[in-house]
C-alpha atoms as a PDB file:
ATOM      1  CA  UNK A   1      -9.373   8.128  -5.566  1.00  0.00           C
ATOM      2  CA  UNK A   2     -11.850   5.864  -4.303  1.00  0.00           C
ATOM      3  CA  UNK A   3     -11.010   3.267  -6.900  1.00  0.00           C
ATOM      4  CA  UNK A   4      -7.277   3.557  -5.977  1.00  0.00           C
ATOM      5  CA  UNK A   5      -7.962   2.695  -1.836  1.00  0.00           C
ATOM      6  CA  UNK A   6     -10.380   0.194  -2.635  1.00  0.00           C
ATOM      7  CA  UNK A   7      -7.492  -1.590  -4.387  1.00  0.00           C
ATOM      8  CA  UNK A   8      -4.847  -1.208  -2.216  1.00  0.00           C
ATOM      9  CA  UNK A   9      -7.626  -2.554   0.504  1.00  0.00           C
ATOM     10  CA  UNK A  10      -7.821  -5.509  -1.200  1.00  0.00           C
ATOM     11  CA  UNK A  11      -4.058  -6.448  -1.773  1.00  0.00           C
ATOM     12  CA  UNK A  12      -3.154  -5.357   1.700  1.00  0.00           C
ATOM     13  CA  UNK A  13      -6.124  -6.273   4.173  1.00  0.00           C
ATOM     14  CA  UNK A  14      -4.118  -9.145   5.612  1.00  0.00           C
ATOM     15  CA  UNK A  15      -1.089  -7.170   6.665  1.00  0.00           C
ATOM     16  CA  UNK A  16      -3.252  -4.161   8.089  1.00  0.00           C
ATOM     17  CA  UNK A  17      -5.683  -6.309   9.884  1.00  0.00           C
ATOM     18  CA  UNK A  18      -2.187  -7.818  11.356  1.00  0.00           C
ATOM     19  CA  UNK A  19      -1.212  -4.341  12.395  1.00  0.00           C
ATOM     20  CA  UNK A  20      -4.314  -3.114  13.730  1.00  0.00           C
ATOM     21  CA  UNK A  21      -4.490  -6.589  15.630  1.00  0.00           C
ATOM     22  CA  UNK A  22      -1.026  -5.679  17.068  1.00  0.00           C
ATOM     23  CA  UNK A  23      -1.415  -2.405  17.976  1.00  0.00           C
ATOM     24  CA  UNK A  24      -5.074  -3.265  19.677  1.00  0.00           C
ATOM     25  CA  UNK A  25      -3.437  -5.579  21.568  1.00  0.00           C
ATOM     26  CA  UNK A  26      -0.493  -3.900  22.891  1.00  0.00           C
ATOM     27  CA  UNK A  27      -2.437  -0.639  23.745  1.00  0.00           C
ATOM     28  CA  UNK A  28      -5.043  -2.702  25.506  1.00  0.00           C
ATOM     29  CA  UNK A  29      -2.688  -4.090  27.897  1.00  0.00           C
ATOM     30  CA  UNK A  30      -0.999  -1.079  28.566  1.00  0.00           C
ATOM     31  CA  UNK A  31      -3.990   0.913  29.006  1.00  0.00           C
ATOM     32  CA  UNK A  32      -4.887  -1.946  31.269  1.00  0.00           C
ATOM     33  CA  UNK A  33      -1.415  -1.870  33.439  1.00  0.00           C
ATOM     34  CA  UNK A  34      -2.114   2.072  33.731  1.00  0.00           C
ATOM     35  CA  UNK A  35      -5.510   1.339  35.568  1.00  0.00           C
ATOM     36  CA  UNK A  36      -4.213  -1.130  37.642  1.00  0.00           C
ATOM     37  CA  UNK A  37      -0.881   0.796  38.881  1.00  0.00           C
ATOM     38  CA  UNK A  38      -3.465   3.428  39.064  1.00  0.00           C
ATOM     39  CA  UNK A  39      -5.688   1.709  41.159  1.00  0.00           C
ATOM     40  CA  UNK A  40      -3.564  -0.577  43.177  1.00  0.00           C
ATOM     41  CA  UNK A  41      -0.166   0.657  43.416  1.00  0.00           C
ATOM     42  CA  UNK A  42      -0.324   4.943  43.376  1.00  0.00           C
ATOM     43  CA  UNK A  43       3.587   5.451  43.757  1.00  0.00           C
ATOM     44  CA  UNK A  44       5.960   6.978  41.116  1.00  0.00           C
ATOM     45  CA  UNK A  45       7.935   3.282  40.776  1.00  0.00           C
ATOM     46  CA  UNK A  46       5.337   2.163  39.788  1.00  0.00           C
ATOM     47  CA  UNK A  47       4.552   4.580  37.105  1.00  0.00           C
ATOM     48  CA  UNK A  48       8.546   4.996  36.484  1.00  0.00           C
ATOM     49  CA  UNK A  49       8.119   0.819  35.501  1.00  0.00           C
ATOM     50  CA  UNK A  50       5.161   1.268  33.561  1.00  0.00           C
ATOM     51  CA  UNK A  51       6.888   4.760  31.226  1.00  0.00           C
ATOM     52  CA  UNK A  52       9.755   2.003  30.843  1.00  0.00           C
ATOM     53  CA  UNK A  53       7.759  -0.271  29.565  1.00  0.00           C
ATOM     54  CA  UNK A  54       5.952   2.058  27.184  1.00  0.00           C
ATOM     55  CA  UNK A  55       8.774   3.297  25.663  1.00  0.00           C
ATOM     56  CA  UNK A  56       9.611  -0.408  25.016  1.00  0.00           C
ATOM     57  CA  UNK A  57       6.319  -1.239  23.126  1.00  0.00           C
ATOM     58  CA  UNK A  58       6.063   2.008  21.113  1.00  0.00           C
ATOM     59  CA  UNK A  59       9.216   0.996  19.693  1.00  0.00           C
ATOM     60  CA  UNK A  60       8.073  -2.567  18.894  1.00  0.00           C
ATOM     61  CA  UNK A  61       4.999  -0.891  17.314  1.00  0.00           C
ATOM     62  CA  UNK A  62       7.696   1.764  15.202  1.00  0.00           C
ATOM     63  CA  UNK A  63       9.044  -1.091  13.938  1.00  0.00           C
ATOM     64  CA  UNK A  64       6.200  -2.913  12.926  1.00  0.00           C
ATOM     65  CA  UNK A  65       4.787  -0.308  11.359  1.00  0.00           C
ATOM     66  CA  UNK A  66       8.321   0.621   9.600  1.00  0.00           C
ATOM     67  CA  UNK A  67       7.705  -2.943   8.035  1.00  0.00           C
ATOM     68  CA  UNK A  68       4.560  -2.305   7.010  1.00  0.00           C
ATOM     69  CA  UNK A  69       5.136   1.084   4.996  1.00  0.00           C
ATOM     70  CA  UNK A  70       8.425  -0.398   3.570  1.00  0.00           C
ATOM     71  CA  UNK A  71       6.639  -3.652   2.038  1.00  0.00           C
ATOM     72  CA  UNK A  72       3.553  -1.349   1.637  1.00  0.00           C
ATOM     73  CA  UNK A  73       4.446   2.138   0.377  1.00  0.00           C
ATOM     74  CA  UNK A  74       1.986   3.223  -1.958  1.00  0.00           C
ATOM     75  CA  UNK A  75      -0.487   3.836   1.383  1.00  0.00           C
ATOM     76  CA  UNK A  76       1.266   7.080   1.674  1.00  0.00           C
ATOM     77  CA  UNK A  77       0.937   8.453  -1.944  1.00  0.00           C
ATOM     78  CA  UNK A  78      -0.992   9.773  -4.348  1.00  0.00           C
ATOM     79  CA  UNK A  79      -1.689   7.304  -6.971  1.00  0.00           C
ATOM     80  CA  UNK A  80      -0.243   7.596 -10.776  1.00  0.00           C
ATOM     81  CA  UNK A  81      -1.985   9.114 -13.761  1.00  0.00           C
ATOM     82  CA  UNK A  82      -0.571   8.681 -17.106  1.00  0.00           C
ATOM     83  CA  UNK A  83      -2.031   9.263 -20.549  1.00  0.00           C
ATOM     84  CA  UNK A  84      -0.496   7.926 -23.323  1.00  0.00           C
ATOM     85  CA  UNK A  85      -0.362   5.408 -26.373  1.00  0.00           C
ATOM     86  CA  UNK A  86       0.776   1.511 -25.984  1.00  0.00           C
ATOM     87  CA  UNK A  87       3.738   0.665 -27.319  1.00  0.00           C
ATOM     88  CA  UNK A  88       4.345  -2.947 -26.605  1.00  0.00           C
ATOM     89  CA  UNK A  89       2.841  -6.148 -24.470  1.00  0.00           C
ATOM     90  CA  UNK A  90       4.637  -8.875 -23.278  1.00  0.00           C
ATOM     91  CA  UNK A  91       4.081 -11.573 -21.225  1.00  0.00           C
ATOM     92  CA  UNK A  92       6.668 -12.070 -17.755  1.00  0.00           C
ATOM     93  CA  UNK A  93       7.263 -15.600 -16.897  1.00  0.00           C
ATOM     94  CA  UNK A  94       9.561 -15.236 -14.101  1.00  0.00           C
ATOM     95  CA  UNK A  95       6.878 -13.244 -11.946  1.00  0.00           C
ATOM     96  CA  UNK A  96       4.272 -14.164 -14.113  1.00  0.00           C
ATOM     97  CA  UNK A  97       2.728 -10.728 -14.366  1.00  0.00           C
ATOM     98  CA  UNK A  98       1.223  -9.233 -17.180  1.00  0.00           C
ATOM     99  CA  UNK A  99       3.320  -5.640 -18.959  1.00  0.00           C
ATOM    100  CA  UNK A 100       2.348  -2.669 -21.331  1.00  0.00           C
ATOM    101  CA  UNK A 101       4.629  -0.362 -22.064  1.00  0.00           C
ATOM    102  CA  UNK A 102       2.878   3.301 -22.649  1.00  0.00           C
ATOM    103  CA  UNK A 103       4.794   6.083 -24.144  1.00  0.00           C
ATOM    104  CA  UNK A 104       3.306   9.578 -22.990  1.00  0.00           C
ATOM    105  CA  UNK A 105       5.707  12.219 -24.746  1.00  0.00           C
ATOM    106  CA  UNK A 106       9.236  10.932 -24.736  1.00  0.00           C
ATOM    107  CA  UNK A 107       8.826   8.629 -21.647  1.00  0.00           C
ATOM    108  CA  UNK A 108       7.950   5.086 -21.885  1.00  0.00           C
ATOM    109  CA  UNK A 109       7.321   3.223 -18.556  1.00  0.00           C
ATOM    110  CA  UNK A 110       6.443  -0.276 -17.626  1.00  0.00           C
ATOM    111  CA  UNK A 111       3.376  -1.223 -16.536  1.00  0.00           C
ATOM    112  CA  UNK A 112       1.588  -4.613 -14.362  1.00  0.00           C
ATOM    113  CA  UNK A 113      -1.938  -5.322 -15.248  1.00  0.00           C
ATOM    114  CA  UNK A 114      -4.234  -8.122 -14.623  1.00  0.00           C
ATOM    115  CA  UNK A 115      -5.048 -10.244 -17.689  1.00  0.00           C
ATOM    116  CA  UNK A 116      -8.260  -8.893 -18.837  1.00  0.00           C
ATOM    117  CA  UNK A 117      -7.061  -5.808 -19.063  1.00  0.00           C
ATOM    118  CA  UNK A 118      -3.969  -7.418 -20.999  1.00  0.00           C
ATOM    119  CA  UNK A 119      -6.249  -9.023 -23.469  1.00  0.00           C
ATOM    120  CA  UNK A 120      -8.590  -5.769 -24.504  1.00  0.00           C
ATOM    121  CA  UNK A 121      -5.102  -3.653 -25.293  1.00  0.00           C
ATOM    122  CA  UNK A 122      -4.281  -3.471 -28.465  1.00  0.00           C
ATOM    123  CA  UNK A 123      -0.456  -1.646 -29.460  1.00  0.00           C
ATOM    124  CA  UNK A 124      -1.161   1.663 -30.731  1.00  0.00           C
ATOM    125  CA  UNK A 125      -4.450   1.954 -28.314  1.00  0.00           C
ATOM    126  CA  UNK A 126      -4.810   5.477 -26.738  1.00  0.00           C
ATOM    127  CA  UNK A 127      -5.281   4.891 -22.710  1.00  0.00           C
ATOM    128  CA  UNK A 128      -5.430   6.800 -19.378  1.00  0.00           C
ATOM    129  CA  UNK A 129      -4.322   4.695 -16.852  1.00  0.00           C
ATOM    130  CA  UNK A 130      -4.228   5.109 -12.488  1.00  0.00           C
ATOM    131  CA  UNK A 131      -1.513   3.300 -10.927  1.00  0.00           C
ATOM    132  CA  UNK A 132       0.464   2.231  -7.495  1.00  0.00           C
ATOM    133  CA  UNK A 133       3.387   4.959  -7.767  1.00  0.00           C
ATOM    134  CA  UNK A 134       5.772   2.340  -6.141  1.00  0.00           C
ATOM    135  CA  UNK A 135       4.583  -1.007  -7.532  1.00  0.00           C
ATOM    136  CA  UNK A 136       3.367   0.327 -11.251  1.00  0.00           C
ATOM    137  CA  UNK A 137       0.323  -1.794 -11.253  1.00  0.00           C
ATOM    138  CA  UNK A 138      -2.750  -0.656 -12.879  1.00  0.00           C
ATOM    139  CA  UNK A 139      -5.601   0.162 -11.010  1.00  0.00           C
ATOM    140  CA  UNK A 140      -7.940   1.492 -13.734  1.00  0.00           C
ATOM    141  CA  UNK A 141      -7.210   1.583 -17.531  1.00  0.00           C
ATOM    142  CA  UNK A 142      -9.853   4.023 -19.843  1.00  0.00           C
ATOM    143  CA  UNK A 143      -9.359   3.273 -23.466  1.00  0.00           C
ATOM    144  CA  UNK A 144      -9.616   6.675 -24.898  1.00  0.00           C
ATOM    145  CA  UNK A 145     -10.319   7.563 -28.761  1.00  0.00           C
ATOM    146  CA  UNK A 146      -8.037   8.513 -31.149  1.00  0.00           C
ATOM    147  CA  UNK A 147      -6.154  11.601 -29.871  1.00  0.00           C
ATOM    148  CA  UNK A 148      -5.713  12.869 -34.084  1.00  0.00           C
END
């Protein structure tokens, strides 16, 4: 499991250190307007303005976060474990990404890995692989011995 956060860390740092940044920010200043209308300004308009514009940022933040887990799903699931036998390699040009296509029983699924990974599989090599449920890439391949 570790291996699996530690790699969506490090395609996805940007865009969470982004949200956190937001969502610092925005809570800070309305933590700070709630000690000031607190402080200087103790009447229920004041708090009545202040609820208004709190429901106004926690939708901005709904939405940014929305964003986040539709371009980032894979945050919110378990990751992928398939064990199985390669079946083909190819080569994608137009996203130039690296496939494997493993067979486990009568299912064979599409896989992205990096291209080390691409050059140590051979077709016909037993493997156990962990992957991103929504994006299919590989997070950690195990070459595993002959299964007859």
């Amino acid at each position: 499991m570790a291996d699996y956060y530690r790699y969506l860390w490090s395609t996805t740092w940007p865009n969470l250190i982004v949200l956190f940044l937001i969502y610092g920010v925005i809570l800070s200043r309305l933590g700070w307007k709630f000690f000031r209308t607190w402080r200087y300004a103790r009447d229920a308009w004041g708090f009545l303005l202040w609820l208004a514009k709190v429901s106004i940022w926690v939708g901005i933040l709904g939405v940014y976060t929305e964003l986040f887990l539709f371009s980032q799903p894979d945050w919110f699931h378990k990751p992928g474990i398939i064990q199985g036998s390669v079946q083909g390699k190819s080569f994608d040009s137009g996203s130039s990404s690296y496939v494997v296509d493993i067979r486990s029983g009568v299912q064979q699924t599409q896989f992205y890995v990096d291209s080390y990974v691409y050059e140590q599989l051979n077709v016909d090599d037993h493997v156990k692989l962990m992957y991103l449920p929504a994006r299919r890439e590989v997070v950690r391949c195990e070459l595993l011995g002959d299964l007859l």
